[in-house]
C-alpha atoms as a PDB file:
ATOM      1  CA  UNK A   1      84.436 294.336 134.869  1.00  0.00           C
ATOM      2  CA  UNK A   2      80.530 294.944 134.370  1.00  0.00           C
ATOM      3  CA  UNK A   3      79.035 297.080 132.278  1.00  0.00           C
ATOM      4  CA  UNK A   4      75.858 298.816 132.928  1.00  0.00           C
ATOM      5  CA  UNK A   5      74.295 296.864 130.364  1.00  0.00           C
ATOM      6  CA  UNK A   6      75.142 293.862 132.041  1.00  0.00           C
ATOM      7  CA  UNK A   7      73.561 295.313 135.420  1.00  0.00           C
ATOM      8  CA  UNK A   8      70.212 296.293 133.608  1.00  0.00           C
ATOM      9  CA  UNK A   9      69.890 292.990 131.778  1.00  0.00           C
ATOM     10  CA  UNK A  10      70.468 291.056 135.217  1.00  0.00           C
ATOM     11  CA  UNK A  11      67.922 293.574 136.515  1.00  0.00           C
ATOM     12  CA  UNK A  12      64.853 292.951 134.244  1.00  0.00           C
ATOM     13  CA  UNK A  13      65.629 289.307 134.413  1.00  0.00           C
ATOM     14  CA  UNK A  14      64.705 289.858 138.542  1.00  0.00           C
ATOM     15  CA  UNK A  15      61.700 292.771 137.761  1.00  0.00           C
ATOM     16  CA  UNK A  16      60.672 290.330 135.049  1.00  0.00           C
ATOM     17  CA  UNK A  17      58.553 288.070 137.374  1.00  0.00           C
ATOM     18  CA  UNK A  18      56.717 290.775 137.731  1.00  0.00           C
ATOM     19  CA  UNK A  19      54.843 290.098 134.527  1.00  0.00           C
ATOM     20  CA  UNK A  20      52.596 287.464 135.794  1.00  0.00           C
ATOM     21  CA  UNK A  21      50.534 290.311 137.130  1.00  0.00           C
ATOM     22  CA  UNK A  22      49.461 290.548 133.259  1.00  0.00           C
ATOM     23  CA  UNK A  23      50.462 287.850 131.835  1.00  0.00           C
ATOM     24  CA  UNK A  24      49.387 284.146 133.226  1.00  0.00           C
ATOM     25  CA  UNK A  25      52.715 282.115 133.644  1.00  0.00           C
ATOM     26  CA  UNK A  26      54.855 285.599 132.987  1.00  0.00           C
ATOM     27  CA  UNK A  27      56.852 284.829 136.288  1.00  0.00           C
ATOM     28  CA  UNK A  28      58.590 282.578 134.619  1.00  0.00           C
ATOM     29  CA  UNK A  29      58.255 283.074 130.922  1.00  0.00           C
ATOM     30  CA  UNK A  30      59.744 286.646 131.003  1.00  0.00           C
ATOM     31  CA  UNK A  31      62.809 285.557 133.164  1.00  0.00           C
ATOM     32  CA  UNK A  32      63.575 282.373 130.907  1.00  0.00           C
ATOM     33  CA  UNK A  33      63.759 284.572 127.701  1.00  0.00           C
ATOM     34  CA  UNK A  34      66.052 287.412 129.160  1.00  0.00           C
ATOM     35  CA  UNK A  35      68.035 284.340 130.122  1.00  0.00           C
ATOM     36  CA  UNK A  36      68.540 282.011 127.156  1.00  0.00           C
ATOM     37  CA  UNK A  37      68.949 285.693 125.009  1.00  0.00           C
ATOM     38  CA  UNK A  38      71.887 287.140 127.568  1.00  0.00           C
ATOM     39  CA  UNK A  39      73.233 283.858 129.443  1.00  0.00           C
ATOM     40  CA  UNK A  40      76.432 283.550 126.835  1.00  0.00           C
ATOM     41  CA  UNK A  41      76.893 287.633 127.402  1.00  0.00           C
ATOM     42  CA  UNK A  42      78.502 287.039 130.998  1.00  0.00           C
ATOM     43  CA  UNK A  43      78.738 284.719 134.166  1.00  0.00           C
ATOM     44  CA  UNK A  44      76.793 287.836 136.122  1.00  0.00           C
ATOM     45  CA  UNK A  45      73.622 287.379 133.906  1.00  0.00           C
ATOM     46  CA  UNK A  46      73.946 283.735 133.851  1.00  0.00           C
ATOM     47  CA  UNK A  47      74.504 283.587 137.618  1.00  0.00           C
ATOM     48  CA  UNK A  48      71.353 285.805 138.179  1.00  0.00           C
ATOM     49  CA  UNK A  49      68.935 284.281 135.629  1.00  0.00           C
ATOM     50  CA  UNK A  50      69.843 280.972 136.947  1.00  0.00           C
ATOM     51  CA  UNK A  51      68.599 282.379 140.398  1.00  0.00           C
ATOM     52  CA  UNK A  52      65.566 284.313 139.452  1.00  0.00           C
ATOM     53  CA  UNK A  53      64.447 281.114 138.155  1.00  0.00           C
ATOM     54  CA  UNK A  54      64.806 278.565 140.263  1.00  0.00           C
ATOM     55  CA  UNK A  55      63.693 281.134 143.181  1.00  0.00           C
ATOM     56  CA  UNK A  56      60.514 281.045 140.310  1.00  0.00           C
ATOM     57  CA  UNK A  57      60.287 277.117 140.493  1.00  0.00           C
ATOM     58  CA  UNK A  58      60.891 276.984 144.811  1.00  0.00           C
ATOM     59  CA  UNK A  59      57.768 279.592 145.407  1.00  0.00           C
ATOM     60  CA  UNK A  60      55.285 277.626 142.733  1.00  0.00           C
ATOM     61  CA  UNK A  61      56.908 274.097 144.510  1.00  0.00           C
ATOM     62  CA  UNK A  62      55.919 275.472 148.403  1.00  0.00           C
ATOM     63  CA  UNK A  63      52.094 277.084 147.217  1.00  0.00           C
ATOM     64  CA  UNK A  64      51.593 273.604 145.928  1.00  0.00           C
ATOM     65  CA  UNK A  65      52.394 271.882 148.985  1.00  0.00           C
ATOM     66  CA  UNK A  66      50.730 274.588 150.804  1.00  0.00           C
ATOM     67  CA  UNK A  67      48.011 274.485 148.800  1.00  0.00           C
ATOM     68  CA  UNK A  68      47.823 271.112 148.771  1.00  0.00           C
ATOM     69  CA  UNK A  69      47.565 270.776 152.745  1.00  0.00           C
ATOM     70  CA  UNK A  70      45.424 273.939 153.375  1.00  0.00           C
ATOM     71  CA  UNK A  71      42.741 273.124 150.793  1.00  0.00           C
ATOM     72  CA  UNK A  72      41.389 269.873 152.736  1.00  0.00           C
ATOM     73  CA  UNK A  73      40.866 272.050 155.918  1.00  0.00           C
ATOM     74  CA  UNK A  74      38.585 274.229 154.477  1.00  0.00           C
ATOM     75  CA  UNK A  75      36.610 271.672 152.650  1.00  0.00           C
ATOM     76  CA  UNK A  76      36.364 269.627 156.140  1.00  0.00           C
ATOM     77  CA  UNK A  77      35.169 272.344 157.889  1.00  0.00           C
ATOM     78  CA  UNK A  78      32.377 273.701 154.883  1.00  0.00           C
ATOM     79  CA  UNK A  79      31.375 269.902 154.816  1.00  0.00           C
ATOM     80  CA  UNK A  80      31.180 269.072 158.956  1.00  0.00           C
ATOM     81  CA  UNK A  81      27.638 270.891 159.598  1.00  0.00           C
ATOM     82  CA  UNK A  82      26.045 268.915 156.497  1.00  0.00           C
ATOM     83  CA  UNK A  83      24.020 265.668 157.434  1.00  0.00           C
ATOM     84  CA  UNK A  84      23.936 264.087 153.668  1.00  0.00           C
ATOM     85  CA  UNK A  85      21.454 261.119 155.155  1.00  0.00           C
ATOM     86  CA  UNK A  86      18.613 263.543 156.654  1.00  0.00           C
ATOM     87  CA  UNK A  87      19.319 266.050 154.119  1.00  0.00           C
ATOM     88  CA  UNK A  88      16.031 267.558 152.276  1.00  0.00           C
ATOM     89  CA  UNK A  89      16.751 270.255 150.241  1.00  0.00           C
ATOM     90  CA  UNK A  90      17.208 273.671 150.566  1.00  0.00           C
ATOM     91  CA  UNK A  91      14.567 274.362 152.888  1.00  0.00           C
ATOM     92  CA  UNK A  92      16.413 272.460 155.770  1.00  0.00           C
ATOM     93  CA  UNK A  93      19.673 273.452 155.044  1.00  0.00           C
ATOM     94  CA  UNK A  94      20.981 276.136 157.801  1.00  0.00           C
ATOM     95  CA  UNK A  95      25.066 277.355 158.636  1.00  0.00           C
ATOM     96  CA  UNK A  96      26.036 276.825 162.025  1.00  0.00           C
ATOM     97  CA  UNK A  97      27.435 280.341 162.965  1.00  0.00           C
ATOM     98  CA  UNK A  98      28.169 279.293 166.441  1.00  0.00           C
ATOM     99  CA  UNK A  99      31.601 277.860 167.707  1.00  0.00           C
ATOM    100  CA  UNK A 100      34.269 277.655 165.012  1.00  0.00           C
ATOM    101  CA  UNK A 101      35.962 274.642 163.974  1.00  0.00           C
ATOM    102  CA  UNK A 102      39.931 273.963 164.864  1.00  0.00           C
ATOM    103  CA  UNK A 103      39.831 273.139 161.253  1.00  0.00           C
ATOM    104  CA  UNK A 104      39.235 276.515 160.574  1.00  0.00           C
ATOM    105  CA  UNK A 105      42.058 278.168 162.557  1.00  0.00           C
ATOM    106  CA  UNK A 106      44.181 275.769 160.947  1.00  0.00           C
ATOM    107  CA  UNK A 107      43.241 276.461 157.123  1.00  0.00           C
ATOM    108  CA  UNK A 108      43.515 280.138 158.156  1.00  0.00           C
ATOM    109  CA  UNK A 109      46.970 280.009 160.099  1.00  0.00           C
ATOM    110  CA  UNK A 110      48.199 277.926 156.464  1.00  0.00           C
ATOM    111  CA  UNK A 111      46.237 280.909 154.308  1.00  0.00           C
ATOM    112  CA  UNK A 112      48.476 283.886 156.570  1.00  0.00           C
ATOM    113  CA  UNK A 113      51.080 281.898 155.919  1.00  0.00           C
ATOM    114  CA  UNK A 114      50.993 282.271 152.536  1.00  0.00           C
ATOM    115  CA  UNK A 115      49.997 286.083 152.576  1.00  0.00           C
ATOM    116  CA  UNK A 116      53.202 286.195 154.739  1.00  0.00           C
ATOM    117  CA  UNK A 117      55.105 283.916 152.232  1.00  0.00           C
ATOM    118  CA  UNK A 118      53.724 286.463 149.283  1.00  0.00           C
ATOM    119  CA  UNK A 119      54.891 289.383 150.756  1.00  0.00           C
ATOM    120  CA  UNK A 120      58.206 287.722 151.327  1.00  0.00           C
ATOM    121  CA  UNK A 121      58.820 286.955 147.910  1.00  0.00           C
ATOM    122  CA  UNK A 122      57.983 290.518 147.010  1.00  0.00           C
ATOM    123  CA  UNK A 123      60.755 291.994 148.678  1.00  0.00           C
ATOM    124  CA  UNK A 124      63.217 289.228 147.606  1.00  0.00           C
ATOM    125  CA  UNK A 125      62.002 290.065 143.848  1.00  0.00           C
ATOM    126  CA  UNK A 126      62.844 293.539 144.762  1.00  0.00           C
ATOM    127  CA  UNK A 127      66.094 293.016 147.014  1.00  0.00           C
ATOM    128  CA  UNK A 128      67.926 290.905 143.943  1.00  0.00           C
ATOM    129  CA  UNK A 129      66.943 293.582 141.602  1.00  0.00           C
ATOM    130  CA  UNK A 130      68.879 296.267 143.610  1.00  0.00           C
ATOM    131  CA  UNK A 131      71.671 293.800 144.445  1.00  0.00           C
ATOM    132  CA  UNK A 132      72.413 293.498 140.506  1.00  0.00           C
ATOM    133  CA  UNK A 133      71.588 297.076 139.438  1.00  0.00           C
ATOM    134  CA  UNK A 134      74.390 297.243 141.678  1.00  0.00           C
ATOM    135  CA  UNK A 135      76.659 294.625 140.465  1.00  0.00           C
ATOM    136  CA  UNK A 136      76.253 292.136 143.503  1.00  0.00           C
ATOM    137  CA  UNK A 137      75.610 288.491 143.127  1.00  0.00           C
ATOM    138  CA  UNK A 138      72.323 287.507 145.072  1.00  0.00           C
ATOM    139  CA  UNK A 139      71.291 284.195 146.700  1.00  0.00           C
ATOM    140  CA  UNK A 140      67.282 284.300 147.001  1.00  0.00           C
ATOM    141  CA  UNK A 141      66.655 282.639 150.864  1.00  0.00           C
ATOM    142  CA  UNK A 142      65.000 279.327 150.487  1.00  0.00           C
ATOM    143  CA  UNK A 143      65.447 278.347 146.982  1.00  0.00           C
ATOM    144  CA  UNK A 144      66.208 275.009 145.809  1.00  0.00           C
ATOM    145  CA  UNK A 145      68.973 274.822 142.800  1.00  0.00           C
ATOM    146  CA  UNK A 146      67.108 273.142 139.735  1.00  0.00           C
ATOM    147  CA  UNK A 147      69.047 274.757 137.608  1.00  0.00           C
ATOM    148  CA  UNK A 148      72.697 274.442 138.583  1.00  0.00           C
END
């Protein structure tokens, strides 16, 4: 049987991600600690650390890729209206405010994607956290099992 302890402790691992809003890497630093200090306390804590963390590892995996195939879009379509041979300084230079690149919709369709993705994780973050304040086992949607 669980004990509220257990609950809270399985809690704050979850709210714990929260801390990268003051503290750079705090996402996954305050999770990890709850867990190493409470894992041999029960299976429930161990269960729910072990998810809050590799839910953790899955978001930072997708911005990367996302990251990593949004960023070029943006720098193509900065970069298209420059002509680096004829180019003489500032007093030439002028942004094309006309038609909109494809490139553009693109690299914005990836950014709302990951304002959507964002808000997502969010309300997973807070979804697990009242799952185990209630005593309930929770399996975060798209997360990869690192930690097994």
């Amino acid at each position: 049987m669980l004990d509220n302890h257990q609950k809270n402790i399985a809690t704050f691992i979850h709210l714990s991600t929260f801390s990268r809003f003051i503290i750079p890497l705090g996402n996954f630093i305050g999770p990890i600690i709850l867990w190493v200090s409470n894992k041999e306390k029960s299976e429930f804590i161990d269960a729910h650390g072990k998810q809050a963390i590799n839910f953790q590892i899955s978001i930072l995996l997708y911005a990367i890729i996302l990251g990593t195939i949004s960023i070029p879009f943006f720098i193509f379509n900065i970069f298209s209206n420059f002509d680096f041979i004829d180019f003489n300084g500032l007093h030439d230079f002028h942004i094309n405010i006309g038609k909109p690149s494809p490139l553009l919709y693109i690299g914005g369709a990836l950014g709302g994607l990951a304002i959507l993705g964002f808000i997502l994780e969010l309300v997973f973050i807070i979804k697990a956290s009242l799952k185990a304040r209630d005593g309930e086992l929770y399996q975060y949607p798209f997360t990869i099992n690192f930690i097994k």
